[in-house]
Protein backbone atom coordinates (compact mmCIF):
# COMPACT_ATOMS: atom_id res chain seq x y z
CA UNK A 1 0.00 0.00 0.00
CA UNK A 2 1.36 3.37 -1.00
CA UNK A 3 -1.51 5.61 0.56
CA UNK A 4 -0.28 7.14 3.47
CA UNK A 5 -2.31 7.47 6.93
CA UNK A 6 -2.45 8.59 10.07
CA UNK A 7 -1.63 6.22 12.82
CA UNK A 8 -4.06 5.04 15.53
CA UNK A 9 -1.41 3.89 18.00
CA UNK A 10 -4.04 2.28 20.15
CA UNK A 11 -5.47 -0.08 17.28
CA UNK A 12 -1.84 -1.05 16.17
CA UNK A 13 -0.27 -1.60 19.38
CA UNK A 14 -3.20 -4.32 19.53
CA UNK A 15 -2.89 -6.16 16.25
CA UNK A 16 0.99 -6.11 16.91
CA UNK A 17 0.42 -7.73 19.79
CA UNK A 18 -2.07 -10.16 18.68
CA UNK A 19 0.43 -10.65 15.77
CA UNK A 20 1.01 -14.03 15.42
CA UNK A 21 -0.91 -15.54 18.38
CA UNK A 22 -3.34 -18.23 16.65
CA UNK A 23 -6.25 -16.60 17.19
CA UNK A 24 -8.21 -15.02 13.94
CA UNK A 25 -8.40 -10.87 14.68
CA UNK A 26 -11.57 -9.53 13.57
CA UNK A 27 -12.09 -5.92 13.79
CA UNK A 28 -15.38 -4.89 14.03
CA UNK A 29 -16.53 -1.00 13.58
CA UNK A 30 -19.40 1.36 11.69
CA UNK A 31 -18.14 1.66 8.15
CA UNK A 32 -15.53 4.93 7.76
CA UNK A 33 -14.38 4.50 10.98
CA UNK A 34 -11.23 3.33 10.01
CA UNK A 35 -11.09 -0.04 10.13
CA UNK A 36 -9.51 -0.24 6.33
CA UNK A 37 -7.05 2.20 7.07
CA UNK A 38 -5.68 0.46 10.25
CA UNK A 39 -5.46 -2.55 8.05
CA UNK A 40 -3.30 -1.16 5.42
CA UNK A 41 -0.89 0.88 8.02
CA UNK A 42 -0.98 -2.95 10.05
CA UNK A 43 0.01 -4.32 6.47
CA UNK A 44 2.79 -1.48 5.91
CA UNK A 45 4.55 -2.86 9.91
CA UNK A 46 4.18 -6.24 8.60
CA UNK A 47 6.38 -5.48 5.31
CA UNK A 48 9.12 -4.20 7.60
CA UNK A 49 9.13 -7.86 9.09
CA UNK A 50 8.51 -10.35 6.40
CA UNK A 51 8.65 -10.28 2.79
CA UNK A 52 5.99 -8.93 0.60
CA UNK A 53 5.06 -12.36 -0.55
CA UNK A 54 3.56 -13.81 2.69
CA UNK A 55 1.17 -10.98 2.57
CA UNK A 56 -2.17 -11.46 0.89
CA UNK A 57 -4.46 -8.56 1.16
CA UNK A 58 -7.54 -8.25 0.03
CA UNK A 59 -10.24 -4.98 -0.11
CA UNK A 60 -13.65 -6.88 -1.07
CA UNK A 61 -14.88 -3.58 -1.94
CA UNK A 62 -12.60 -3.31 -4.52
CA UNK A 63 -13.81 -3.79 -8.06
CA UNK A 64 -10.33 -5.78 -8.47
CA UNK A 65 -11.67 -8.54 -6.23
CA UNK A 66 -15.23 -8.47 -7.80
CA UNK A 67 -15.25 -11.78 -8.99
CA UNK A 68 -15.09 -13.21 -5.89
CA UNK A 69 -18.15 -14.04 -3.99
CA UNK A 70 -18.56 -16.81 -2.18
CA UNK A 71 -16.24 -18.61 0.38
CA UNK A 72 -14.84 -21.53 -2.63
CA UNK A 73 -13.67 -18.99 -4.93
CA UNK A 74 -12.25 -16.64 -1.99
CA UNK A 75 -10.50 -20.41 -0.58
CA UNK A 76 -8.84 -20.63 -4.41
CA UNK A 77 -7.62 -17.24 -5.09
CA UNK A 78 -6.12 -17.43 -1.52
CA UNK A 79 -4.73 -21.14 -1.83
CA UNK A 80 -2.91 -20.30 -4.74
CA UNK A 81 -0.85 -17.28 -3.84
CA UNK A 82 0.06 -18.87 -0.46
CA UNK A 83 3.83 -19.62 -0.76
CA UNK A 84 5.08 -23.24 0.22
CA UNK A 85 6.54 -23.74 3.67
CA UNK A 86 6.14 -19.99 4.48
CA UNK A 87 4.00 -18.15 7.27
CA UNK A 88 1.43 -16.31 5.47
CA UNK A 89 -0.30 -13.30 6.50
CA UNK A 90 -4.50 -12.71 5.35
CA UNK A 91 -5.61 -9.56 5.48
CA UNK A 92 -9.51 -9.21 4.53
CA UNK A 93 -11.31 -6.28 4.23
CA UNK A 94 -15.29 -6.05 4.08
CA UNK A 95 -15.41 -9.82 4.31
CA UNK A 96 -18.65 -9.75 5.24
CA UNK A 97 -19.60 -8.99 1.13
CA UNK A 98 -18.25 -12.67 0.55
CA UNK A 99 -21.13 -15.20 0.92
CA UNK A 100 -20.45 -18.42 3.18
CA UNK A 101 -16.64 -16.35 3.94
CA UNK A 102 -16.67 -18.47 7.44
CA UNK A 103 -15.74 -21.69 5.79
CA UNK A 104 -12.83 -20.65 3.75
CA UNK A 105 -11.26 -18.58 7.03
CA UNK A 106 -11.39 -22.37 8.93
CA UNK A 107 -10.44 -23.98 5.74
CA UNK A 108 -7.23 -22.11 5.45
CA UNK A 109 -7.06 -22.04 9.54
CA UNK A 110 -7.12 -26.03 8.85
CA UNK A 111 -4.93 -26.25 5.94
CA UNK A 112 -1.51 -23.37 6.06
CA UNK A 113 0.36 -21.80 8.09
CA UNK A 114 -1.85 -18.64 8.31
CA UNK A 115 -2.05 -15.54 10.65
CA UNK A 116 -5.67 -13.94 9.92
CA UNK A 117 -7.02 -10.66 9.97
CA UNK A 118 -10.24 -9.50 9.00
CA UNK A 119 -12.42 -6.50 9.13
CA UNK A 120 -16.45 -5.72 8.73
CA UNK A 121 -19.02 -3.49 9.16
CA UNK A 122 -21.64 -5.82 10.66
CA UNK A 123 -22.10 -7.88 14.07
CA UNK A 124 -23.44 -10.70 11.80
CA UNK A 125 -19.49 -10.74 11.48
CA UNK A 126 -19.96 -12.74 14.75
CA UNK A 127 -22.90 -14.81 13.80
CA UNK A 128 -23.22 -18.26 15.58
CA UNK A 129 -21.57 -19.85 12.19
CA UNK A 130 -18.62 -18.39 12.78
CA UNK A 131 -18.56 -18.96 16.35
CA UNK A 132 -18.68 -23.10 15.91
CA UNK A 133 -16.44 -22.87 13.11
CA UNK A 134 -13.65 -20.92 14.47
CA UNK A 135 -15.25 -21.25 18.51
CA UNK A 136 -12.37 -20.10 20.84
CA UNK A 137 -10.28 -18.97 18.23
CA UNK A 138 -11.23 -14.95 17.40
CA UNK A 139 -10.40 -12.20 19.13
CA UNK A 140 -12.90 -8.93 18.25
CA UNK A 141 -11.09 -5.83 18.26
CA UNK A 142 -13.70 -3.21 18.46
CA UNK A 143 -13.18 0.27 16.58
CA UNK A 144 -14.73 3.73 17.59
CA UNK A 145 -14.42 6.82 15.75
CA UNK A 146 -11.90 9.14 16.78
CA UNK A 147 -10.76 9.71 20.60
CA UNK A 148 -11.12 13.50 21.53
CA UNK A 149 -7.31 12.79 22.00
CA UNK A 150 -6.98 11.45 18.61
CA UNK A 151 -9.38 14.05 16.93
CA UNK A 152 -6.63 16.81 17.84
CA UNK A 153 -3.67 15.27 16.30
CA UNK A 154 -5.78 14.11 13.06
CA UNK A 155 -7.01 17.92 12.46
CA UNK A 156 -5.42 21.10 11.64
CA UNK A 157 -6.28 24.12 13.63
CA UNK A 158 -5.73 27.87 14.12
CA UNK A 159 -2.66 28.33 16.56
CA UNK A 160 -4.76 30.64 18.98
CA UNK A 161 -7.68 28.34 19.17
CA UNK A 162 -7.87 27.42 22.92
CA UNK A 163 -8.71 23.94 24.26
CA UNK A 164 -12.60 24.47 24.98
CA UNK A 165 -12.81 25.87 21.38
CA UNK A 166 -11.18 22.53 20.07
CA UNK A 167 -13.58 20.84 22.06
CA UNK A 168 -16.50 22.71 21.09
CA UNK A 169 -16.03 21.17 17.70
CA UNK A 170 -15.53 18.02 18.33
CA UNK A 171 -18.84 18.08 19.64
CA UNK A 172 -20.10 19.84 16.75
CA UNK A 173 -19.06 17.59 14.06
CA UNK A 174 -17.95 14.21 16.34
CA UNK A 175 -15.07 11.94 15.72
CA UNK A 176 -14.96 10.14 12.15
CA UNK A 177 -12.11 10.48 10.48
CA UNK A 178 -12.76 12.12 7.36
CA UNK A 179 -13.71 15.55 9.08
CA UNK A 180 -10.01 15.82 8.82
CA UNK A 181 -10.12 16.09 5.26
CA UNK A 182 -13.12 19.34 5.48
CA UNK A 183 -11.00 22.06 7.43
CA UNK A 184 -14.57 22.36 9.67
CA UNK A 185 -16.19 23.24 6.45
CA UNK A 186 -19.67 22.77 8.30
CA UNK A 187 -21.84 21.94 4.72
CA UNK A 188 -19.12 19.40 3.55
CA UNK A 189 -18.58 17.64 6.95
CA UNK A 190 -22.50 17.37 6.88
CA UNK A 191 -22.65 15.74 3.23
CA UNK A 192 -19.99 13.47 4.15
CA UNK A 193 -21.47 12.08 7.46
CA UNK A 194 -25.05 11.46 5.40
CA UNK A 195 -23.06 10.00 2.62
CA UNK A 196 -21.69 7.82 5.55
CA UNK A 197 -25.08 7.14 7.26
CA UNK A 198 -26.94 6.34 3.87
CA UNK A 199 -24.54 3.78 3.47
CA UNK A 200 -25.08 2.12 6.63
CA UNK A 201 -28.54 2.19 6.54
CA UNK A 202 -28.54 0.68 3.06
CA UNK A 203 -25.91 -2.04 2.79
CA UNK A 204 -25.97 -2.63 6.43
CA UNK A 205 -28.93 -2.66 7.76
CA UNK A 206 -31.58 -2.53 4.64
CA UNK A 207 -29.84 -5.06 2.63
CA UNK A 208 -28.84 -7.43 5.05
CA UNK A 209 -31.98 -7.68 7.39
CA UNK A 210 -34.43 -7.35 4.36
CA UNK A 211 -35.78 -4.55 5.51
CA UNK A 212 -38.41 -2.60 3.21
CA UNK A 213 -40.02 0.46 5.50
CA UNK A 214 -37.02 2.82 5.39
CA UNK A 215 -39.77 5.39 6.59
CA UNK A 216 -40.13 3.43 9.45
CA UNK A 217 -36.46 2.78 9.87
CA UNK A 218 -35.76 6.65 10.06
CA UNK A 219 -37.97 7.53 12.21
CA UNK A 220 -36.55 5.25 15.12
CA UNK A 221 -32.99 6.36 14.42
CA UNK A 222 -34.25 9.86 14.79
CA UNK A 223 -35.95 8.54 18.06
CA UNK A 224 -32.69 6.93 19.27
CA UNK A 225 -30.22 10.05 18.33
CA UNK A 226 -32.89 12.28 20.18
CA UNK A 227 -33.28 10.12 23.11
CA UNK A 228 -29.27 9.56 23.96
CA UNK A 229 -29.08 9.48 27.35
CA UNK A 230 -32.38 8.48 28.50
CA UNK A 231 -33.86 6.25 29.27
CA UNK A 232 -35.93 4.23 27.08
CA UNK A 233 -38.20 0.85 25.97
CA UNK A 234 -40.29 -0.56 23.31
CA UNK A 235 -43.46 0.65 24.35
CA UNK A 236 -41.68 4.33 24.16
CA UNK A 237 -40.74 3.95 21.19
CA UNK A 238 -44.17 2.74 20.15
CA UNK A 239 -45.98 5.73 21.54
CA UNK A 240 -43.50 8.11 20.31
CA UNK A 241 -44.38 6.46 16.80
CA UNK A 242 -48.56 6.55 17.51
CA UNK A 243 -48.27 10.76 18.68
CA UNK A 244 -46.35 11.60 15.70
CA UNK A 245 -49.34 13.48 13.54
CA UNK A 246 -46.31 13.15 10.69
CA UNK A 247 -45.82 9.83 10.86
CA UNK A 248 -47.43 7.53 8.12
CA UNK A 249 -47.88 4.41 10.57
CA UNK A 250 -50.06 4.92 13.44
CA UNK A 251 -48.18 1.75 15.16
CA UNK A 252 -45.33 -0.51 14.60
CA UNK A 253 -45.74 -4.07 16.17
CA UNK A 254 -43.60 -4.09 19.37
CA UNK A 255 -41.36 -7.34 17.30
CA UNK A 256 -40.71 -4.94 14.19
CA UNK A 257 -39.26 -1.95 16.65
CA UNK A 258 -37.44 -4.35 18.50
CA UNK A 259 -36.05 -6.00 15.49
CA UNK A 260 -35.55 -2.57 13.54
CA UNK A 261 -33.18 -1.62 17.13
CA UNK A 262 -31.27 -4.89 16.92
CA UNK A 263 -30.44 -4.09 13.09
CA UNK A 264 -29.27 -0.56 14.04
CA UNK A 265 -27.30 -2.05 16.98
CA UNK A 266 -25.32 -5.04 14.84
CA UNK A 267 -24.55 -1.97 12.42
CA UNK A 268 -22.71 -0.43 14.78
CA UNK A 269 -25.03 3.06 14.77
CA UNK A 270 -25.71 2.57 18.84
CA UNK A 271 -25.07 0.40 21.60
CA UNK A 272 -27.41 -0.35 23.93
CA UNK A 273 -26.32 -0.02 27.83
CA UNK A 274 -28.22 -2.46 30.48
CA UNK A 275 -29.22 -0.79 34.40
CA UNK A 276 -27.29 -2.77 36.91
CA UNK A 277 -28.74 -2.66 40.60
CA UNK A 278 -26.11 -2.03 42.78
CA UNK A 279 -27.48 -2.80 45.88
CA UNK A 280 -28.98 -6.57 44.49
CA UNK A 281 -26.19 -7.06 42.26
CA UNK A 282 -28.04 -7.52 39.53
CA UNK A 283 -28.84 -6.93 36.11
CA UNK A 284 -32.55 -5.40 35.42
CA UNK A 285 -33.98 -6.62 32.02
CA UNK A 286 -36.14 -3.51 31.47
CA UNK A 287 -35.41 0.51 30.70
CA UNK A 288 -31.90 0.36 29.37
CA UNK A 289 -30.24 3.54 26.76
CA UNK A 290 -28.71 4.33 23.64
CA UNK A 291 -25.96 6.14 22.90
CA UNK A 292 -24.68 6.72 19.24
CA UNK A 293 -21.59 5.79 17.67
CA UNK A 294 -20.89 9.03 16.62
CA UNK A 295 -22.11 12.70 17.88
CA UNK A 296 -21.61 14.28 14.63
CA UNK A 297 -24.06 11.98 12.92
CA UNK A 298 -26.37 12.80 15.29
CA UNK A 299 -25.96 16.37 14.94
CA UNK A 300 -26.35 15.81 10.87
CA UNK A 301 -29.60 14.34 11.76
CA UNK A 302 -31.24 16.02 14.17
CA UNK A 303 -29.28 19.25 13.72
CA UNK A 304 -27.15 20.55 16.83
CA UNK A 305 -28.94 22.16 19.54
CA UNK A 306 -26.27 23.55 22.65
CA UNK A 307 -28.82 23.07 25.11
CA UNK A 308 -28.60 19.21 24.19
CA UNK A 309 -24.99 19.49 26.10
CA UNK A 310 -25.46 17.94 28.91
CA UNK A 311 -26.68 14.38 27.01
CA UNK A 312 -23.85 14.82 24.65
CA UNK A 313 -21.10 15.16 27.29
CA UNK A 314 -22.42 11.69 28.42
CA UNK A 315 -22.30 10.42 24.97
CA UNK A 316 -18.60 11.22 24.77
CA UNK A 317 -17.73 9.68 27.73
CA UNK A 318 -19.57 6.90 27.50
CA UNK A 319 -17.57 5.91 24.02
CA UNK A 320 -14.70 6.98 25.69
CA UNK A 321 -15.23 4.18 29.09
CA UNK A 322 -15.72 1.52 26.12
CA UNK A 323 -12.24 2.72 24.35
CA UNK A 324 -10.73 2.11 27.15
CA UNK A 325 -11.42 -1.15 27.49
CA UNK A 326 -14.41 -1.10 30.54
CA UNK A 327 -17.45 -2.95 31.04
CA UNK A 328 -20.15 -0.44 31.50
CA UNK A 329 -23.93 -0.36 32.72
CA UNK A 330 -26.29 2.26 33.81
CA UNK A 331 -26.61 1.74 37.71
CA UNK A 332 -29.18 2.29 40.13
CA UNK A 333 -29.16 2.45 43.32
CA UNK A 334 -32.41 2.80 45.57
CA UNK A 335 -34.18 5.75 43.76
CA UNK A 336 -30.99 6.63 42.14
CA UNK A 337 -29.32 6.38 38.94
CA UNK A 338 -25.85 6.44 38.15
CA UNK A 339 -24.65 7.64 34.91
CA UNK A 340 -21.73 4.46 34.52
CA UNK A 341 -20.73 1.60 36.07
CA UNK A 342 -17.56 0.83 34.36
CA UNK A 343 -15.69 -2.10 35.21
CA UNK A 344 -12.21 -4.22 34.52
CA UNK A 345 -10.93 -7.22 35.91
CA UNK A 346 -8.83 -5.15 38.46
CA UNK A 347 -11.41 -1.94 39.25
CA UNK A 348 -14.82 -0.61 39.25
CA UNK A 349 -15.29 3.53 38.94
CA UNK A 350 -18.79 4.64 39.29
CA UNK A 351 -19.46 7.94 37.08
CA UNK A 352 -21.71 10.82 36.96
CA UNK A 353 -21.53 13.14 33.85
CA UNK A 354 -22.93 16.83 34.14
CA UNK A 355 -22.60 20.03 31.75
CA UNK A 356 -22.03 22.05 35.07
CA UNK A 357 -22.22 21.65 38.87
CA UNK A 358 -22.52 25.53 39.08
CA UNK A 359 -25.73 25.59 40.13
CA UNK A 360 -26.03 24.06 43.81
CA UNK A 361 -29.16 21.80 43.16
CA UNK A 362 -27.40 20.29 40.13
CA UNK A 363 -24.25 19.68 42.36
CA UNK A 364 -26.12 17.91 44.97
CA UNK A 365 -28.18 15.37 41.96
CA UNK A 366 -25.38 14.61 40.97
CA UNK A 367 -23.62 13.83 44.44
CA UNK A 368 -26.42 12.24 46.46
CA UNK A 369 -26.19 8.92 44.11
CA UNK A 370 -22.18 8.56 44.78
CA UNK A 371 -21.99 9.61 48.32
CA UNK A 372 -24.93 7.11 48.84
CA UNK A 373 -23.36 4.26 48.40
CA UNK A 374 -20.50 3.21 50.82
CA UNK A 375 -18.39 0.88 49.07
CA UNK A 376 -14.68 1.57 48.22
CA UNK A 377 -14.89 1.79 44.66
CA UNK A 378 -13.75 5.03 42.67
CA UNK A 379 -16.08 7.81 42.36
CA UNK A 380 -16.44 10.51 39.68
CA UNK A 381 -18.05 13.16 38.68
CA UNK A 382 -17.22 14.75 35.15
CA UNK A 383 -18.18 18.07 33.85
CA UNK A 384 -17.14 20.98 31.56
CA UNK A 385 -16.38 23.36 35.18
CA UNK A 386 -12.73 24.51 35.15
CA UNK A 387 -11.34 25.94 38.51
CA UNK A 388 -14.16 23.79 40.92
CA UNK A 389 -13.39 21.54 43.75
CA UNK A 390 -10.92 18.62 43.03
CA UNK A 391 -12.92 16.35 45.49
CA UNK A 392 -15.57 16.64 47.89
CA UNK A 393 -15.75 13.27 50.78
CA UNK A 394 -13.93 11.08 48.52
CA UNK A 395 -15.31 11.75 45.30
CA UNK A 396 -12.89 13.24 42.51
CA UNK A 397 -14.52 16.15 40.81
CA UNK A 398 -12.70 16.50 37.10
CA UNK A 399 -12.66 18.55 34.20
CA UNK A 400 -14.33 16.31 31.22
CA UNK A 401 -11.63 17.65 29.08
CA UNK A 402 -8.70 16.59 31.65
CA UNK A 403 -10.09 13.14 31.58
CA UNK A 404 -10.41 12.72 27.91
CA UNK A 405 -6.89 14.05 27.42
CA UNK A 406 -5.64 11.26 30.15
């Protein structure tokens, strides 16, 4: 590859680590998040450490590869090219486009010397074929948009802008790579992210569940980006549909919605987040939320509105807990709710997310929950503030920006 890009240390410190371990990488991610890019700057390291030979890459998008289609003819192309004796490293792109692809991934698992990576746009990527095919031997490497951290190294800006500012518009126009390429050109960055959506919706989630009521379909993603950080259920969703005087369907049975959410979810558009009771130490099956994948395709479809903040702050931070590796739920706790529970193997942070704490009632909603509950876990509370208290009985009180910059 001769296309140059910018590095996502995170993603390639992982595939460099996973390099070689037999184990098939599969990198999972909405469609221009990056996930093609990584691959070809993975592809560049690996030239630096074997010949050019034992790599086979392969962009299914690419009318080059268009003859391929299903899994037999992707197994012969492959088979092949694969050099005798040598260690031979797949690189597939958009393999989801190849019908039946599972079989020739365990066929060459079965038959070379192989080291496998793959990436798609599409949780059917992990379908329950793959998963007794190839059980125990995938790792999914999930990819976000970009970081706030990355977002200021991939753009150019004006040498007086101050931090806040740079902030300000990554809220605006959210984290997907290709803002880079719009100098904040607010029209262009707009097209692009529909261009990006109407994709998704088409080849992702149209195409591949069969779905025919697009009307339908766009009305619950405007539901969903709207209702970020609330919480929210089927029959919501369904009333929200029956008091719309626009909408052409008076109903939607409660199957379709919930099917319609689960296509929008395995396309990588939200992620759902389950409520965890603290105190029973369980999880509750009812009134979870969605948060989007990206903040500046919600603001493309809904249009931004600043007095939205305070659900957008918890947006970015919630994308930011699952970067960094956590386990995260809603909590409640008696009458309260916690914004996150995020967990790890070796700790467990509770986290409330505010636009201020100026104001003394909205300081003490957001501390009551935390100072509630007397365990010894880690307890934050994040907001846009600069100058306030670092901590107040035990709880750390930080700057959003500070903690998206750690």
């Amino acid at each position: 590859m001769n296309e140059t890009f910018k590095i996502r240390e995170r993603y390639l410190k992982t595939l460099l680590d996973y390099k070689d371990k037999k184990v098939v990488k599969i990198i999972t991610g909405i469609r221009r998040c990056g996930k093609s890019a990584m691959l070809s700057i993975f592809a560049n390291e690996l030239e630096k450490m074997v010949p050019k030979k034992q790599i086979i890459e392969i962009n299914f998008e690419s009318m080059k590869f268009k003859n391929i289609t299903n899994h037999e003819e992707l197994y012969l192309y492959v088979a092949k090219r694969i050099p005798a004796r040598k260690k031979t490293y797949l690189l597939f792109d958009e393999i989801q486009m190849i019908e039946k692809w599972e079989r020739a991934v365990n066929s060459f698992l079965v038959d070379f010397n192989v080291d496998i990576y793959i990436t798609g746009s599409n949780a059917y990527l992990l379908s329950s074929e793959l998963s007794t095919l190839i059980s125990g031997r995938y790792v999914e490497i999930k990819m976000l948009p970009l970081s706030f951290k990355e977002f200021l190294s991939f753009n150019d800006f004006d040498s007086t802008l101050a931090m806040e500012d740079k902030f300000l518009l990554y809220v605006k126009y959210g984290g997907m790579p290709a803002v880079a390429d719009y100098n904040f050109n607010e029209k262009m960055i707009y097209e692009m992210l529909e261009g990006v959506y109407s994709t998704v919706i088409v080849k992702d989630i149209m195409q591949r569940n069969k779905i025919t009521d697009s009307t339908l379909l766009k009305k619950m993603t405007d539901f969903l980006a709207h209702s970020i950080g609330s919480i929210n259920s089927i029959n919501s969703i369904s009333n929200f549909l029956v008091s719309n005087k626009e909408a052409e369907h008076k109903s939607a049975p409660n199957k379709t919605i919930e099917s319609y959410i689960t296509a929008l979810q395995n396309a990588f558009v939200f992620y759902e987040l389950k409520r965890y009771d603290v105190k029973g130490k369980s999880l509750l099956k009812t009134l979870g939320k969605n948060y989007i994948v990206d903040i500046g395709i919600r603001n493309m479809l809904l249009g931004y509105r600043d007095a939205e903040r305070g659900h957008i702050l918890e947006n970015i931070v919630f994308l930011e807990l699952l970067r960094r590796g956590y386990k995260i739920h809603i909590g409640k706790f008696l009458n309260f709710e916690i914004d996150f529970i995020a967990e790890t193997p070796k700790e467990k942070i509770y986290f409330q997310v505010s636009e201020s704490l100026i104001d003394k009632s909205v300081f003490e909603r957001e501390i009551t929950p935390l100072k509630s509950i007397k365990d010894n876990h880690k307890k934050v509370i994040l907001s846009q503030d600069k100058n306030f208290i670092n901590s107040y009985e035990g709880i750390q009180i930080k700057n959003v920006i500070d903690f998206l910059l750690e």
